[in-house]
N, C-alpha and C. Protein backbone atom coordinates (compact mmCIF):
# COMPACT_ATOMS: atom_id res chain seq x y z
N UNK A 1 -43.67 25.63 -57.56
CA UNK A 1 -42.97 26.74 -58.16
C UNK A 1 -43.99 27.60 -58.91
N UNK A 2 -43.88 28.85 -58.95
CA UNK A 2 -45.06 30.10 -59.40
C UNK A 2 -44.54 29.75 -60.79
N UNK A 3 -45.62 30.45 -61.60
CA UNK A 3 -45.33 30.72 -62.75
C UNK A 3 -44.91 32.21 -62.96
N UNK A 4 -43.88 32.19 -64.22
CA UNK A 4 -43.47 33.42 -64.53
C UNK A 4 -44.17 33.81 -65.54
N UNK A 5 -44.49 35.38 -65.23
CA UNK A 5 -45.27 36.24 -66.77
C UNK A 5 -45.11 36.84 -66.88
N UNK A 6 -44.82 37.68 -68.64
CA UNK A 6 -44.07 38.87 -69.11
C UNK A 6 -45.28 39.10 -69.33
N UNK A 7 -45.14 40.81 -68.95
CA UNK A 7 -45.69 41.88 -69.79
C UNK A 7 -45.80 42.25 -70.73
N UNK A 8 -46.76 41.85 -71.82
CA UNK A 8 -47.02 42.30 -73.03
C UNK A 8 -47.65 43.29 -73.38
N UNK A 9 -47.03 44.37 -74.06
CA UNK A 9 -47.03 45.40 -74.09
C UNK A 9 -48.01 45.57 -75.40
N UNK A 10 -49.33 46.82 -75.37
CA UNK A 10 -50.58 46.84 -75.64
C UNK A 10 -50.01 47.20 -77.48
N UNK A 11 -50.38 46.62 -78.62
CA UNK A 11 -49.98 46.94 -79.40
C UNK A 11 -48.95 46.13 -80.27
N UNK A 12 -47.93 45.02 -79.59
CA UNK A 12 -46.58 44.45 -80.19
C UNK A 12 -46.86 42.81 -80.04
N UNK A 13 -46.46 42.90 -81.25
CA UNK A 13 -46.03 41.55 -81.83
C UNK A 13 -45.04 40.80 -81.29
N UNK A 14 -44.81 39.56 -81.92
CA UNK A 14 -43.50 38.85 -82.09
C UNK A 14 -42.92 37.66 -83.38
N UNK A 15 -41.22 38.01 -83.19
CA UNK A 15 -41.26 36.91 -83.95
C UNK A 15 -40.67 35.74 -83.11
N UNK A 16 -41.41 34.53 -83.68
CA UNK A 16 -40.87 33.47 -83.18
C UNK A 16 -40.11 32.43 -83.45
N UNK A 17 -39.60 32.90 -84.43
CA UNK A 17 -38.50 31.93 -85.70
C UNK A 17 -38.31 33.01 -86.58
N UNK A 18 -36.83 32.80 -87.11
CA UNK A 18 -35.96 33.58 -87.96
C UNK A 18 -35.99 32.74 -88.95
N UNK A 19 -36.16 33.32 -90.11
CA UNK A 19 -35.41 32.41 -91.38
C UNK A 19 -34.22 32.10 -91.35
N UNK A 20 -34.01 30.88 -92.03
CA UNK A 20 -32.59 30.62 -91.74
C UNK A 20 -31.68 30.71 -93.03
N UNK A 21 -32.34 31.14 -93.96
CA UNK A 21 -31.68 31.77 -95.58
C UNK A 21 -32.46 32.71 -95.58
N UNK A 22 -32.07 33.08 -96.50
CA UNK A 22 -32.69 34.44 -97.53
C UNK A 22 -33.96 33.85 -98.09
N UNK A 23 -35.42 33.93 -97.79
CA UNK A 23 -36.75 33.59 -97.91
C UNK A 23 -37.11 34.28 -98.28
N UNK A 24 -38.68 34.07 -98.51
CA UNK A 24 -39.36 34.88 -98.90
C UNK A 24 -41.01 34.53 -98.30
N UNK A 25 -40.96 33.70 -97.14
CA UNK A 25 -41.96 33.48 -96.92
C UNK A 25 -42.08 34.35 -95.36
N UNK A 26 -43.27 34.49 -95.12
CA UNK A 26 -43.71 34.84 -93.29
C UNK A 26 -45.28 34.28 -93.43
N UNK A 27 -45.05 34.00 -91.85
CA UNK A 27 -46.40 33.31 -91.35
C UNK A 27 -46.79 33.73 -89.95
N UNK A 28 -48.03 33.72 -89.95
CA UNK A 28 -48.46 34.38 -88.93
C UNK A 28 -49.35 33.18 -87.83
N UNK A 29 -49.24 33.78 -86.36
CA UNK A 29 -50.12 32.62 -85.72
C UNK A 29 -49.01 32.02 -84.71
N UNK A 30 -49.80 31.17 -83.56
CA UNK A 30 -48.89 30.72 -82.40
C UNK A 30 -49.29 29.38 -82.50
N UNK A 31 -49.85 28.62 -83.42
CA UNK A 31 -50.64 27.33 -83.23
C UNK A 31 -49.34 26.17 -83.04
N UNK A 32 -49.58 25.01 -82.68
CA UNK A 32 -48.11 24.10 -82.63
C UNK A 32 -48.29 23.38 -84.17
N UNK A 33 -49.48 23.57 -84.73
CA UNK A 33 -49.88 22.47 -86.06
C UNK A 33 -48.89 23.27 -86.92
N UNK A 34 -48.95 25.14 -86.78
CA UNK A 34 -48.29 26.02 -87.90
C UNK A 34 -46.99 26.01 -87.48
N UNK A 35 -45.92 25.56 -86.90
CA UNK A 35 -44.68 25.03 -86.46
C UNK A 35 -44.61 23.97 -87.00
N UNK A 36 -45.60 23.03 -86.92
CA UNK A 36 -45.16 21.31 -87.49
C UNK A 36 -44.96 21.65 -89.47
N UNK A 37 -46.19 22.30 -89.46
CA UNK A 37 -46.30 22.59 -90.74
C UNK A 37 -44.74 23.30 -91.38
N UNK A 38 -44.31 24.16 -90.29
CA UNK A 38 -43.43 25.04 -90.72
C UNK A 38 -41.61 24.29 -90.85
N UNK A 39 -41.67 23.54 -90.02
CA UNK A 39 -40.61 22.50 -89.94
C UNK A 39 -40.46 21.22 -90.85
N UNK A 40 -41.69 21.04 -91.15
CA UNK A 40 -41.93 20.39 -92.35
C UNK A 40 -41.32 20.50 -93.96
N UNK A 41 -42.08 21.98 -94.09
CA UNK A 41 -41.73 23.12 -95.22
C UNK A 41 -40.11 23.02 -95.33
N UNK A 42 -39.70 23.02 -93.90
CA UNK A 42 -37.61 23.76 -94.04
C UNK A 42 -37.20 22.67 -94.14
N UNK A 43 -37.90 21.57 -93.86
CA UNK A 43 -36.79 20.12 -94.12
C UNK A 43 -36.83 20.02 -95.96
N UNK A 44 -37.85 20.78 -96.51
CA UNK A 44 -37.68 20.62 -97.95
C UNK A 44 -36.97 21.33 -98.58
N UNK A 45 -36.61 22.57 -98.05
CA UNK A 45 -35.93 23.86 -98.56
C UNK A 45 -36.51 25.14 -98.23
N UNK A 46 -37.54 25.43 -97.78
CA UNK A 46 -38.23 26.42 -97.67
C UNK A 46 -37.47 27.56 -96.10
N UNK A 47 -37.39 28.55 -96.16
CA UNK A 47 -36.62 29.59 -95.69
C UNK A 47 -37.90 30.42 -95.31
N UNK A 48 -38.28 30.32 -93.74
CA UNK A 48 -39.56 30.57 -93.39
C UNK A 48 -39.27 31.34 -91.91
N UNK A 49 -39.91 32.44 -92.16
CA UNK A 49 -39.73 33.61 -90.39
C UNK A 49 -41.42 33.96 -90.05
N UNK A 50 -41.79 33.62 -88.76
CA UNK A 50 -43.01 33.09 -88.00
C UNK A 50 -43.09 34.13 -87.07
N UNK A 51 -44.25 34.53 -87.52
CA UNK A 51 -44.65 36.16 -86.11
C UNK A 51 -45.54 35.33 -85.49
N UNK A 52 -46.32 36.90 -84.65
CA UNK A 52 -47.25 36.18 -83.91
C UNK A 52 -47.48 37.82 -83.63
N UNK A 53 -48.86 38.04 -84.12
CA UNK A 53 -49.21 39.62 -84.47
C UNK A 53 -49.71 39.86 -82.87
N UNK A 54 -50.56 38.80 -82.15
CA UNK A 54 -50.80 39.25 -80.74
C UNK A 54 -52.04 40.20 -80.89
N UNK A 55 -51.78 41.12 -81.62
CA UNK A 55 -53.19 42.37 -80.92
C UNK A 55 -53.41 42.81 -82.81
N UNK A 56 -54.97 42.95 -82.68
CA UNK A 56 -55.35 43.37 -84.24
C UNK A 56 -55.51 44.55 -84.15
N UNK A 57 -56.07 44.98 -82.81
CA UNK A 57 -55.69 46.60 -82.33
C UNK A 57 -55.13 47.18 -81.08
N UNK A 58 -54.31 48.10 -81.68
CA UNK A 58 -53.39 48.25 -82.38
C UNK A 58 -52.79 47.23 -82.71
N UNK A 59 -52.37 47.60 -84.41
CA UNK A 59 -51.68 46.60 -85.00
C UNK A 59 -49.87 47.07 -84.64
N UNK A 60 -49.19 46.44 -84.55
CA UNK A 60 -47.75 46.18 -84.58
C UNK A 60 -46.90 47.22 -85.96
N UNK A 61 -47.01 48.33 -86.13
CA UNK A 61 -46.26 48.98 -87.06
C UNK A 61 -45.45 48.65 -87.40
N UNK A 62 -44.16 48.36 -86.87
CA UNK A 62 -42.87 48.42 -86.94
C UNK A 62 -43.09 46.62 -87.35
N UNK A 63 -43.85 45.99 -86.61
CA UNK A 63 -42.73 44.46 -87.17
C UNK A 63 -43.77 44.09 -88.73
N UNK A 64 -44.93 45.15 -89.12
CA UNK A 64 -45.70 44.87 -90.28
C UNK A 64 -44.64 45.51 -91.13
N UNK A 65 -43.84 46.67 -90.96
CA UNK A 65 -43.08 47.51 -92.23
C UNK A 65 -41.91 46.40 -91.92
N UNK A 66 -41.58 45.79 -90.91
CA UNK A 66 -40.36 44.90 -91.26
C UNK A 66 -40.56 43.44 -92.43
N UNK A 67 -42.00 43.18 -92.22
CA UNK A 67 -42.72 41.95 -93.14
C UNK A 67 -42.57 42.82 -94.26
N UNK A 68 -42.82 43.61 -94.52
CA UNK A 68 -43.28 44.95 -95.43
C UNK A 68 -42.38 44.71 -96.69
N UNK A 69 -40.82 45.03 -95.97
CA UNK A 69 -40.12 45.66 -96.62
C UNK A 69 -38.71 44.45 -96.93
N UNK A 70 -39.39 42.71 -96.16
CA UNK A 70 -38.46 42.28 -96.11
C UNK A 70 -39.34 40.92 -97.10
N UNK A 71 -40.22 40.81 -97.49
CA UNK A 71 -41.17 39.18 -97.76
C UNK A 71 -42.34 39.84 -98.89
N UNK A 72 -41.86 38.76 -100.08
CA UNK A 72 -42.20 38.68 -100.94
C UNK A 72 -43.75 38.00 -100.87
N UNK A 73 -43.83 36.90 -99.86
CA UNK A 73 -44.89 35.84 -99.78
C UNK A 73 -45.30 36.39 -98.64
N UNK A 74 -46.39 36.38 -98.13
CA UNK A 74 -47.07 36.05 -96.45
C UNK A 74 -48.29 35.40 -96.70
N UNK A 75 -48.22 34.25 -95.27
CA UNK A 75 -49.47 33.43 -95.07
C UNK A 75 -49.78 33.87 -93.75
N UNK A 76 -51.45 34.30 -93.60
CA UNK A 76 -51.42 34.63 -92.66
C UNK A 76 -52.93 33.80 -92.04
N UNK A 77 -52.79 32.97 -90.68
CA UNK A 77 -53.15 32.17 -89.77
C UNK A 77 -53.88 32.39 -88.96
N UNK A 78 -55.76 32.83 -88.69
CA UNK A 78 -56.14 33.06 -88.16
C UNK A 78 -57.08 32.47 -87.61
N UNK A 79 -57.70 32.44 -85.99
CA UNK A 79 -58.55 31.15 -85.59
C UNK A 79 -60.01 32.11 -85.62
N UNK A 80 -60.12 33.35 -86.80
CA UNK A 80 -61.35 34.11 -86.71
C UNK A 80 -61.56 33.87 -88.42
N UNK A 81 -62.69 34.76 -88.39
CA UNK A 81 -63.26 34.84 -90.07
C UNK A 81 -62.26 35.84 -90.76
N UNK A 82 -61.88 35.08 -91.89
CA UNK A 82 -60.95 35.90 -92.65
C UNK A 82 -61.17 37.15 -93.26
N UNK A 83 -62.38 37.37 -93.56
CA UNK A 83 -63.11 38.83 -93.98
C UNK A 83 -63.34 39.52 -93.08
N UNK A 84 -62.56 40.81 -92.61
CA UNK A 84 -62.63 41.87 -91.93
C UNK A 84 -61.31 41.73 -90.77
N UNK A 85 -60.80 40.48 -90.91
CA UNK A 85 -59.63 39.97 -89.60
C UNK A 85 -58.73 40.17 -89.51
N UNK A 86 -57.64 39.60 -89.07
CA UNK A 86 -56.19 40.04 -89.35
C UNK A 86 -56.02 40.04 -90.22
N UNK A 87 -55.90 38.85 -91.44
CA UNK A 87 -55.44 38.79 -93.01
C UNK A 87 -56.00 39.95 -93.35
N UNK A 88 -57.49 40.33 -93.33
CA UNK A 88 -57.84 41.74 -94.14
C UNK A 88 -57.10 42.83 -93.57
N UNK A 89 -56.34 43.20 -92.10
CA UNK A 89 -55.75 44.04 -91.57
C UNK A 89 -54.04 44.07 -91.99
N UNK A 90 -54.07 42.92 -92.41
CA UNK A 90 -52.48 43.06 -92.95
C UNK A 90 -52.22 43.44 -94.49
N UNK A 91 -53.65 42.79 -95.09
CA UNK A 91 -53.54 43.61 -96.36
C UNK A 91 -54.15 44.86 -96.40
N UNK A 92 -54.87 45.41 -95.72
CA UNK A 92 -54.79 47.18 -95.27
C UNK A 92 -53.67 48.05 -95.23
N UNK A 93 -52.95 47.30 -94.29
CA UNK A 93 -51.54 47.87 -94.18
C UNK A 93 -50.60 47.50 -95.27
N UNK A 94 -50.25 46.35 -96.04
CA UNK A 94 -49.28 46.64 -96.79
C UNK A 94 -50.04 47.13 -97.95
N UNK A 95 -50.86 47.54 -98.32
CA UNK A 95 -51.56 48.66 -98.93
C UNK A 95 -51.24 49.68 -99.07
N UNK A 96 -52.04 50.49 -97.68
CA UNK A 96 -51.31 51.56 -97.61
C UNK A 96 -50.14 52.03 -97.23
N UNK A 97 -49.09 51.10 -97.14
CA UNK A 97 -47.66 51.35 -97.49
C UNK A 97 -46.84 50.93 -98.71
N UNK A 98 -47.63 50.85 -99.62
CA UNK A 98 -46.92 50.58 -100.76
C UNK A 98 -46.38 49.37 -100.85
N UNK A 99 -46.63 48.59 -100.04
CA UNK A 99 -45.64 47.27 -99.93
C UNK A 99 -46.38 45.86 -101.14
N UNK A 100 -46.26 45.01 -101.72
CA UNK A 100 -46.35 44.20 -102.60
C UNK A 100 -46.68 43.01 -102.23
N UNK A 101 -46.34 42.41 -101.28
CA UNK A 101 -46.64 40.63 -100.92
C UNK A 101 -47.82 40.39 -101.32
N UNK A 102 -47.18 39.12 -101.88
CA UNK A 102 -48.26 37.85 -102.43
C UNK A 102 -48.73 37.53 -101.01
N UNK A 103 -50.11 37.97 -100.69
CA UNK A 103 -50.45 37.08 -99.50
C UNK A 103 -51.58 36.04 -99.51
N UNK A 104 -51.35 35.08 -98.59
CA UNK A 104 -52.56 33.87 -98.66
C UNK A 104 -53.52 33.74 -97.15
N UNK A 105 -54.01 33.99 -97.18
CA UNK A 105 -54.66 34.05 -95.41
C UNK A 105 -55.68 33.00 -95.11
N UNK A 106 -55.45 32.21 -94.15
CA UNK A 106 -56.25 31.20 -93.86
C UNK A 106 -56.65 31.59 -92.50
N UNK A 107 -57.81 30.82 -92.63
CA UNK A 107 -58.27 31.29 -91.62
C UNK A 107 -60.39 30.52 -91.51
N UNK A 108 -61.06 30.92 -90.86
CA UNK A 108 -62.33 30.05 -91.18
C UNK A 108 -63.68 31.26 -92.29
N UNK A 109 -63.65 30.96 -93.41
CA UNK A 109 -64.33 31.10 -94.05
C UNK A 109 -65.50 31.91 -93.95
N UNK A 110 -66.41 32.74 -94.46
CA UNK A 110 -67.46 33.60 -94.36
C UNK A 110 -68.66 32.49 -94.61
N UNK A 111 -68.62 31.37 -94.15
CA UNK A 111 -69.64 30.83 -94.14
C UNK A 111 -70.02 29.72 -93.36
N UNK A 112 -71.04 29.00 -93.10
CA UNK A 112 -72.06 27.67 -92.19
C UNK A 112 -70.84 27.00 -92.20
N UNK A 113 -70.06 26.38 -91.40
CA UNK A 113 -68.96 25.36 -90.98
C UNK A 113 -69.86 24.27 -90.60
N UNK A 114 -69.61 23.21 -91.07
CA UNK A 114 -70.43 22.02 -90.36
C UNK A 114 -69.36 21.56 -89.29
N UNK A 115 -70.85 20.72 -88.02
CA UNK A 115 -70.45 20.63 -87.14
C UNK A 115 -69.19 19.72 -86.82
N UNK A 116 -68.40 19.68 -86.20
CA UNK A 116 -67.67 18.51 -85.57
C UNK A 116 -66.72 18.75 -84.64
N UNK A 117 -65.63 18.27 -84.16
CA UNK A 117 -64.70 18.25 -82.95
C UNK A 117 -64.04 19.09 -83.71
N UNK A 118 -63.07 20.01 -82.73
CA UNK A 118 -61.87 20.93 -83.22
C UNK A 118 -60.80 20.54 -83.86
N UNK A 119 -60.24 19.38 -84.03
CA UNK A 119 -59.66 18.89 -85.25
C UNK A 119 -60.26 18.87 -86.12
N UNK A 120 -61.44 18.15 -86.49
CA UNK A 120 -62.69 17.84 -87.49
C UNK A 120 -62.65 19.21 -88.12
N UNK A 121 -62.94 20.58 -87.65
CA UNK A 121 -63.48 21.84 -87.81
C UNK A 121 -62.13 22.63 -88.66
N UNK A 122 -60.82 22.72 -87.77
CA UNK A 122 -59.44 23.12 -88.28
C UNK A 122 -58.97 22.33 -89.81
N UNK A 123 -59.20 20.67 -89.84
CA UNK A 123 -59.19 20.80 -91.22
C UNK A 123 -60.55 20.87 -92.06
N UNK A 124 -61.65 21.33 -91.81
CA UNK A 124 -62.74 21.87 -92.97
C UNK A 124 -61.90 23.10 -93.26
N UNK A 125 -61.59 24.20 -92.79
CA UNK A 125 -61.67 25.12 -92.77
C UNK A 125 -60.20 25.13 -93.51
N UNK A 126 -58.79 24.57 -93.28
CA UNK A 126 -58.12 24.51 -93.86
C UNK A 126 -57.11 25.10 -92.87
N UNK A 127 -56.86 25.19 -91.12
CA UNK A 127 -56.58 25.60 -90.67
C UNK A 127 -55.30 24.32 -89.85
N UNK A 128 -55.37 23.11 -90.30
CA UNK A 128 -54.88 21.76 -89.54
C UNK A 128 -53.08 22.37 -90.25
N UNK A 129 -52.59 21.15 -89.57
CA UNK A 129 -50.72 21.20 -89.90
C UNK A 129 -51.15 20.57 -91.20
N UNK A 130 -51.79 19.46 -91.92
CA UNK A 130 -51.25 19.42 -93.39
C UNK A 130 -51.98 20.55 -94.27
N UNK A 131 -53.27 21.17 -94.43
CA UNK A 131 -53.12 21.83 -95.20
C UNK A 131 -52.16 23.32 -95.01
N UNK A 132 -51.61 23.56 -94.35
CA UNK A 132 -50.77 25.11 -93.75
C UNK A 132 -49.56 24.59 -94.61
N UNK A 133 -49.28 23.01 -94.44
CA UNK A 133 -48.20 22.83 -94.97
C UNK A 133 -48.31 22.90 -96.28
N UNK A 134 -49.81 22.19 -97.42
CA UNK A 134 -49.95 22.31 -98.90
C UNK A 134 -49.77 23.80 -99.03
N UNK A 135 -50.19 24.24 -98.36
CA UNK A 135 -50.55 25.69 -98.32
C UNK A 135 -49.47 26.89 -98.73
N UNK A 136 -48.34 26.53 -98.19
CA UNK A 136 -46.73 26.64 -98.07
C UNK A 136 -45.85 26.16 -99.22
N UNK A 137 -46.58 24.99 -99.47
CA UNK A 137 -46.03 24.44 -100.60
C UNK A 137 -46.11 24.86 -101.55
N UNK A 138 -47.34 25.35 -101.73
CA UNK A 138 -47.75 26.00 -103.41
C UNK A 138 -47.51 27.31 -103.40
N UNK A 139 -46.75 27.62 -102.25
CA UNK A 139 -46.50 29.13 -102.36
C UNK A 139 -44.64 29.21 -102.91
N UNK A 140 -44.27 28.29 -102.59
CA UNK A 140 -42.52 27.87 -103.15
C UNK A 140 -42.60 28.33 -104.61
């Protein structure tokens, strides 16, 4: 059987989970660790809606003024260097839109990572399912 593939259109996001109360958190990223993490979080109480920005350029207008204008908190999940990356592109934008979120952006550090396997590396960096989840936590 072929595989099926949508067209993703140059520029757009997604979300991939709805909050299921009135939250105040968003998270960014397609990883399965930031789902474990995130399912984790809602079995405690936490009220959590999960994008997936897709393209840093063009950025996603419409679903950043919907984070914008709807989330107090954002964590945002990136498998690049956090200085100059998405996290710095999302706080660009709710910048220059006036928008307020507390944001936390993880992501790998502006500096020498020591070596090891890609688990080994995801938690130095702080990128694994338990710290996303401390991560989440201290943002409650």
């Amino acid at each position: 059987m072929g595989m099926l593939f949508e067209e993703i259109p140059v520029g757009t996001g997604r979300k991939l989970r709805r909050r299921k109360r009135h939250g105040r958190y968003h998270h960014w990223s397609d990883r399965t660790f930031n789902l474990k993490a995130i399912v984790r979080a809602e079995a405690e109480g936490a009220s959590i809606a999960h994008y997936d920005l897709r393209f840093l350029k063009p950025l996603d207008k419409d679903l950043l003024h919907e984070v914008g204008q709807n989330f107090s908190k954002v964590i945002t999940v990136e498998d690049g260097v956090t200085e100059g990356g998405m996290g710095s592109a999302v706080l660009e934008f709710m910048s220059d839109n006036n928008y307020n979120p507390k944001i936390k952006r993880i992501g790998i550090p502006n500096i020498f990572v020591e070596h090891g396997n890609v688990k080994e590396l995801y938690k130095l960096c702080g990128m694994d399912e338990e710290s996303i989840y401390q991560t989440i936590k201290s943002q409650l």
